[in-house]
Protein backbone atom coordinates (compact mmCIF):
# COMPACT_ATOMS: atom_id res chain seq x y z
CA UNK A 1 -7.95 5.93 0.77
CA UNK A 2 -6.01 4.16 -2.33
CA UNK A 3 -3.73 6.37 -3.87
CA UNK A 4 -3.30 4.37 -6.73
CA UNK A 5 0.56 5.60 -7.25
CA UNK A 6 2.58 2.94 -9.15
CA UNK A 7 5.78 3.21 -11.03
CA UNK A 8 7.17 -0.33 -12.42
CA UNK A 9 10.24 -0.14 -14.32
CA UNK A 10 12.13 -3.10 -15.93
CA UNK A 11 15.65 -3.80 -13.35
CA UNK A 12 18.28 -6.16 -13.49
CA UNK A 13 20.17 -7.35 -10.72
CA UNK A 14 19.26 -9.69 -7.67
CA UNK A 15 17.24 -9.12 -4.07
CA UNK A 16 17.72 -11.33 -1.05
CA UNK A 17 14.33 -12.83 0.26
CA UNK A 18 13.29 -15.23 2.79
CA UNK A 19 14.56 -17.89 0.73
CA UNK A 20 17.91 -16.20 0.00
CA UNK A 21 19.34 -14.77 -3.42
CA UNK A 22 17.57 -14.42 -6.13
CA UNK A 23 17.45 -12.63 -9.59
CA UNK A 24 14.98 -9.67 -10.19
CA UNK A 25 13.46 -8.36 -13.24
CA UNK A 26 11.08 -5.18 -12.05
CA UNK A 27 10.93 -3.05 -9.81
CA UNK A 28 7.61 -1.78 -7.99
CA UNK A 29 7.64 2.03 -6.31
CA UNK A 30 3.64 2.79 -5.33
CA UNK A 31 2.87 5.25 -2.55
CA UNK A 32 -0.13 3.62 -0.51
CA UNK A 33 -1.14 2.26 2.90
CA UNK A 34 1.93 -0.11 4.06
CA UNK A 35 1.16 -3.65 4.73
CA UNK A 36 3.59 -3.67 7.33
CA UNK A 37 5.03 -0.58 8.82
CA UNK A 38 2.87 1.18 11.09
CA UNK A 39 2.22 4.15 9.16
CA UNK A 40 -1.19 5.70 7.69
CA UNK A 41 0.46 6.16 4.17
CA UNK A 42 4.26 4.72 2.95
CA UNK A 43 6.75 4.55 -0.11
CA UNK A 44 6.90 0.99 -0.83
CA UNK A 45 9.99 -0.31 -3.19
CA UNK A 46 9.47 -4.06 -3.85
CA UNK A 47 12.47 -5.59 -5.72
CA UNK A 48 10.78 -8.97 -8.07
CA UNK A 49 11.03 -11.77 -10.17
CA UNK A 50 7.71 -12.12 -12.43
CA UNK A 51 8.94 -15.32 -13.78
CA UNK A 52 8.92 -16.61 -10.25
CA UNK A 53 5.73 -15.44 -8.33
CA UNK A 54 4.98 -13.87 -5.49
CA UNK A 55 7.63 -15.79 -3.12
CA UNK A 56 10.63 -13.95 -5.42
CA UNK A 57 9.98 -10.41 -3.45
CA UNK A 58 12.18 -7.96 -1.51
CA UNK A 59 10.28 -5.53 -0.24
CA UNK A 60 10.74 -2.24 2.18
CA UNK A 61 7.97 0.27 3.21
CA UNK A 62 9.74 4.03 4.12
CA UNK A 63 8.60 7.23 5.18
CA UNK A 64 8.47 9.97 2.67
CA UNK A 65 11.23 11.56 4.82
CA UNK A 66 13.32 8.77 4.70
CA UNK A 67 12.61 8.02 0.56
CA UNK A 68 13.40 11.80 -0.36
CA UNK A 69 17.11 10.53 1.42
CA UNK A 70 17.18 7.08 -0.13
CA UNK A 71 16.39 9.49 -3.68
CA UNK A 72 18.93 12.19 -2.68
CA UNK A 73 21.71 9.15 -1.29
CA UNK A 74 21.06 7.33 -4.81
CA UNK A 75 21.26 10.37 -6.69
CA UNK A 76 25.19 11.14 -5.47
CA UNK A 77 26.10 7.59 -5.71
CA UNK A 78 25.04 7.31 -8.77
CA UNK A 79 26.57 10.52 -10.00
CA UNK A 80 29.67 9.30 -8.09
CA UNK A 81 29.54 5.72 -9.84
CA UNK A 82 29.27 7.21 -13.90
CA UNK A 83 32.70 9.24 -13.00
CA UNK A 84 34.01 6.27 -11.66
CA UNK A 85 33.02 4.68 -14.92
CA UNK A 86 33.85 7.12 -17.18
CA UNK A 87 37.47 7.03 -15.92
CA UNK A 88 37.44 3.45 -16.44
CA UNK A 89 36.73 3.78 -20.28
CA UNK A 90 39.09 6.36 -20.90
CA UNK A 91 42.22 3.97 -19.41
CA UNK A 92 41.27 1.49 -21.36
């Protein structure tokens, strides 16, 4: 069954794909069947380029297990990047 989760928020940065670097502009979080991981259901994250079709994709399908840690793992590195950041502001 579809579960018809989809998040798509605007990113900025880049994603290596078959054909190497390239810039992406959204990124795609949906919780449905995987197209390649051999699970019934799967967090999928695909990292893209609108401007430059369907070949401009990183994608990764996880366990809900294993995307709770990516979440948690993101969570502290972000906190841990903002003090890092904040410390740089203040020196200069």
């Amino acid at each position: 069954m579809c579960t018809s989760i989809v998040e798509i928020v605007d990113a900025e940065g880049a994603a290596k794909g078959k054909d190497g670097w390239f810039a992406i502009s959204r990124t795609v979080v949906s919780y449905d069947h995987p197209h390649y991981a051999f699970l019934e259901e799967a967090i999928a994250i695909d990292f893209v380029d609108h401007k430059q079709g369907p070949g401009a994709r990183a994608a990764v399908e996880l366990t809900l297990a294993s995307a709770k840690a990516l979440s948690a793992a993101l969570d502290r590195a972000i906190a841990a990047a903002e003090v890092e950041e904040s410390g740089r502001a203040r020196a200069a």
